[in-house]
N, C-alpha and C. Protein backbone atom coordinates (compact mmCIF):
# COMPACT_ATOMS: atom_id res chain seq x y z
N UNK A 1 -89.81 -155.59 133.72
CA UNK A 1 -89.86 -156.97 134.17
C UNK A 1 -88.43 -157.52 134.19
N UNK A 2 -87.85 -158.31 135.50
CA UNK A 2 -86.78 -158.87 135.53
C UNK A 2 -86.87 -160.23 135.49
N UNK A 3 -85.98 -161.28 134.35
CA UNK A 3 -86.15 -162.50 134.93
C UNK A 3 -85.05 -162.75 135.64
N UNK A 4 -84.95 -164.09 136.29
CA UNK A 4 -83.86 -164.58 137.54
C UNK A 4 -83.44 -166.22 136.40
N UNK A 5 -82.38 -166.01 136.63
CA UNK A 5 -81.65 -167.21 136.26
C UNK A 5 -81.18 -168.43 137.04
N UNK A 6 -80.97 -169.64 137.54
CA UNK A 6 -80.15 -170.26 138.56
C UNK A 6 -78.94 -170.76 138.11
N UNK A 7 -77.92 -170.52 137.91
CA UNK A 7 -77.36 -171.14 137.52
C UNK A 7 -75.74 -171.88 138.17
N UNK A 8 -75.64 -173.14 137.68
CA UNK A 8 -75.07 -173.74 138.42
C UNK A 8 -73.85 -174.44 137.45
N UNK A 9 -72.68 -174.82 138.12
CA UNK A 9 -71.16 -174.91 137.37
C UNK A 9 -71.19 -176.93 137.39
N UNK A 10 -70.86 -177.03 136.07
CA UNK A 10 -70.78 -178.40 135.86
C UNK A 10 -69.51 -178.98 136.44
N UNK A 11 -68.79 -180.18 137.01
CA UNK A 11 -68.27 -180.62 136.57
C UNK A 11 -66.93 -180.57 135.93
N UNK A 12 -66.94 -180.29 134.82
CA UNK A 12 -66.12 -179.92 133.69
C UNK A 12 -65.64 -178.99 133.63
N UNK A 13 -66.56 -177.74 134.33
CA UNK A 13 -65.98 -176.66 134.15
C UNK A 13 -67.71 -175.19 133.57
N UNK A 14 -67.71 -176.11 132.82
CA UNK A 14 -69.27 -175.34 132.03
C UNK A 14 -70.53 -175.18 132.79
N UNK A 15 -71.25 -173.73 132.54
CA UNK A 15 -72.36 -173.49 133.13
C UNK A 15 -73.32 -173.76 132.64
N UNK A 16 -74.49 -174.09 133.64
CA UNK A 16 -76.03 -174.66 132.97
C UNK A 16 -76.50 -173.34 133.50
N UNK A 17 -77.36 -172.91 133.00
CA UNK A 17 -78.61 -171.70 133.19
C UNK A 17 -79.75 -172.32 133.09
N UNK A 18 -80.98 -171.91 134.04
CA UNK A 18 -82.07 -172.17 133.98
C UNK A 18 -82.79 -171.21 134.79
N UNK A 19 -83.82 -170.45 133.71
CA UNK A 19 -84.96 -169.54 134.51
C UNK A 19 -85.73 -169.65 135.11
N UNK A 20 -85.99 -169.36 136.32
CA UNK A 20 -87.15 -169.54 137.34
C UNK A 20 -88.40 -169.33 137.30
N UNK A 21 -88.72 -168.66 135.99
CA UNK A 21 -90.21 -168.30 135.78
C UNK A 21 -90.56 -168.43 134.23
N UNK A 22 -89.70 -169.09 133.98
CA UNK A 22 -90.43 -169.54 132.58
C UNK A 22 -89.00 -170.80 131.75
N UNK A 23 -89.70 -171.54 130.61
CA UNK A 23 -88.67 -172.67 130.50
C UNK A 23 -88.00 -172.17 129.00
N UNK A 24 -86.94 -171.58 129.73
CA UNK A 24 -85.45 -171.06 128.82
C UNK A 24 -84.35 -172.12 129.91
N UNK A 25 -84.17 -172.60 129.48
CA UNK A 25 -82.98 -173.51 129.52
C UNK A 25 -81.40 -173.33 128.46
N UNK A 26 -80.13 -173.23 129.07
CA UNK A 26 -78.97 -172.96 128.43
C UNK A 26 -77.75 -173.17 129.18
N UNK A 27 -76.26 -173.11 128.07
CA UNK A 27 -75.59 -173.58 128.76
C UNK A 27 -74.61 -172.61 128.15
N UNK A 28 -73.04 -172.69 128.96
CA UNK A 28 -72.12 -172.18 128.05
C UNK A 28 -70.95 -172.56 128.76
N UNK A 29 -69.59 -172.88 128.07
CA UNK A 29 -68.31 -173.32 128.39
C UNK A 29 -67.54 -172.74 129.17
N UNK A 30 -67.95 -171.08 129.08
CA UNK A 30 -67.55 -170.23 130.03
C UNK A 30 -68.30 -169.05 130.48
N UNK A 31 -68.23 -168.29 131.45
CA UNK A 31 -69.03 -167.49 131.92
C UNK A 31 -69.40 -166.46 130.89
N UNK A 32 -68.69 -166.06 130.33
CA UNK A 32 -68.74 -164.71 128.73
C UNK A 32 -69.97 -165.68 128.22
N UNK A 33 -69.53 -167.33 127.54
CA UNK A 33 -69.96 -167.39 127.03
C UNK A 33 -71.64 -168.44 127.41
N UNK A 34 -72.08 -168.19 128.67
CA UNK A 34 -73.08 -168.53 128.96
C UNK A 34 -73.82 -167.36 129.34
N UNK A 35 -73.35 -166.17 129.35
CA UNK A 35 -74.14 -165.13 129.29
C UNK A 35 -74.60 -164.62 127.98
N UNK A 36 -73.55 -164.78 126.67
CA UNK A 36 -74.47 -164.70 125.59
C UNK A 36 -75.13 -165.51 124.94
N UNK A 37 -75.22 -166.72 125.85
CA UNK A 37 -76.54 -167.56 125.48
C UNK A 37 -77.73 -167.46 126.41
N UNK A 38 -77.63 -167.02 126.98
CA UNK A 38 -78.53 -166.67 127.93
C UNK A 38 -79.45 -165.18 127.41
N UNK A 39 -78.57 -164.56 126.85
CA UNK A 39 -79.40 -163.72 126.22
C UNK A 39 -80.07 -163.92 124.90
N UNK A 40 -79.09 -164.48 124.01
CA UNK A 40 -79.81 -165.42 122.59
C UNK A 40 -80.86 -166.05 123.28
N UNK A 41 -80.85 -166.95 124.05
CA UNK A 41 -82.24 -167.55 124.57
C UNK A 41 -83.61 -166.86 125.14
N UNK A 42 -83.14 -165.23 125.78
CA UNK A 42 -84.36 -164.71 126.42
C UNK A 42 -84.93 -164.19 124.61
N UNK A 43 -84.13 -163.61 124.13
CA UNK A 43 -84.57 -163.06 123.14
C UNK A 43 -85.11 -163.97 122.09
N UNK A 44 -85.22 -165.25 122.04
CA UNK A 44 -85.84 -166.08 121.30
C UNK A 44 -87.03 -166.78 121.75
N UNK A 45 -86.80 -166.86 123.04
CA UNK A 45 -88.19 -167.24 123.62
C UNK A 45 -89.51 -165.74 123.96
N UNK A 46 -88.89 -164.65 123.54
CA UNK A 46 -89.56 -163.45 123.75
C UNK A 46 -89.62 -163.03 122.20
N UNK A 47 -89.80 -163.70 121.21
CA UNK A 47 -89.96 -163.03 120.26
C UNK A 47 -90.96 -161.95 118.97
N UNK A 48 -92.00 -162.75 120.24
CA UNK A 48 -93.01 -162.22 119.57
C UNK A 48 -93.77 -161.55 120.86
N UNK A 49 -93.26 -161.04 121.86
CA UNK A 49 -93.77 -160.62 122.84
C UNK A 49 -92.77 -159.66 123.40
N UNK A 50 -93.38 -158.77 124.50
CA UNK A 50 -92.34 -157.49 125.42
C UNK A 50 -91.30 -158.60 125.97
N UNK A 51 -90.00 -158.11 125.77
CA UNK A 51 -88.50 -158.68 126.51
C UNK A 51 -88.77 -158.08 127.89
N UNK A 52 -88.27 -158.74 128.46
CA UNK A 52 -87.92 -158.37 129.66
C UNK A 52 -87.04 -157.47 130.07
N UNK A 53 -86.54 -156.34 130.79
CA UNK A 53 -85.97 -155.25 130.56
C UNK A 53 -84.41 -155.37 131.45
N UNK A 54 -84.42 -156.88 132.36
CA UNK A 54 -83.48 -157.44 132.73
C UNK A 54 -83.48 -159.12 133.20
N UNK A 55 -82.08 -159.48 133.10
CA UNK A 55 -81.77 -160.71 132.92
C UNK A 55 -80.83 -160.83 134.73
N UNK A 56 -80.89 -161.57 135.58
CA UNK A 56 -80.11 -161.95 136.68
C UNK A 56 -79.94 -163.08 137.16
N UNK A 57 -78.60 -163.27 136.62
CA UNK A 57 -77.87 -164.35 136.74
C UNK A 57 -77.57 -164.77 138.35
N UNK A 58 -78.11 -165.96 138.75
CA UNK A 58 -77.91 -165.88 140.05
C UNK A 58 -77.24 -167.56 140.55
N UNK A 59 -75.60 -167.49 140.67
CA UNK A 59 -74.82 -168.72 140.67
C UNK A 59 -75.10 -169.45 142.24
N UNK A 60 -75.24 -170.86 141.67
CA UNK A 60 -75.46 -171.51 142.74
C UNK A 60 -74.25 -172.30 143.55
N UNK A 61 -73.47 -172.07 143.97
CA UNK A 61 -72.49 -173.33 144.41
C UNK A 61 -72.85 -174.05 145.68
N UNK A 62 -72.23 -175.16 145.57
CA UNK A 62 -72.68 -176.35 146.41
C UNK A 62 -71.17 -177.11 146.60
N UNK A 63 -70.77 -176.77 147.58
CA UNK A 63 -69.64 -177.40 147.95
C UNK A 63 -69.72 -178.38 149.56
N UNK A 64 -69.24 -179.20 149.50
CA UNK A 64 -69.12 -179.86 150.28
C UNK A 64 -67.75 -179.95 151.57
N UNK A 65 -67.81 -179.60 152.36
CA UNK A 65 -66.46 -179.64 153.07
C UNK A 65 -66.41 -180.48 154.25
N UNK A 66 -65.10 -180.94 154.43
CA UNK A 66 -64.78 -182.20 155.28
C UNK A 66 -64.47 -181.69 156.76
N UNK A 67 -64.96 -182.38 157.55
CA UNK A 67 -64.98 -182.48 158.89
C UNK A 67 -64.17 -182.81 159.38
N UNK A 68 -62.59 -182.33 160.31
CA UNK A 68 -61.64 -183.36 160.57
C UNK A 68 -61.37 -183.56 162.13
């Protein structure tokens, strides 16, 4: 079983994670470190059940560009 992640760049700089098929929600300051919360989180919300055998991180950007 794979889950899918969306995740999208704040602002500031920091990433939000959020899974598409179940509610694990997370964040991290930098990419290293929003991937090992992303895994602290599958593995805590799977703890008493089969893990999932992969995690895919899938970045969203949204940029806007000007017309001249």
């Amino acid at each position: 079983m794979e889950i899918v992640f969306s995740i999208t760049q704040e602002t500031d700089g920091g990433f939000v994670a959020e899974c598409l098929s179940h509610d694990i929600f997370t964040q991290g300051d930098t990419w290293d470190g929003l991937r090992t919360n992303v895994k602290e989180a599958v593995s805590a919300y799977f703890i008493d059940q089969p893990k999932p055998s992969a995690i895919r991180l899938h970045l969203v950007r949204d940029e806007v560009l000007a017309v001249a």
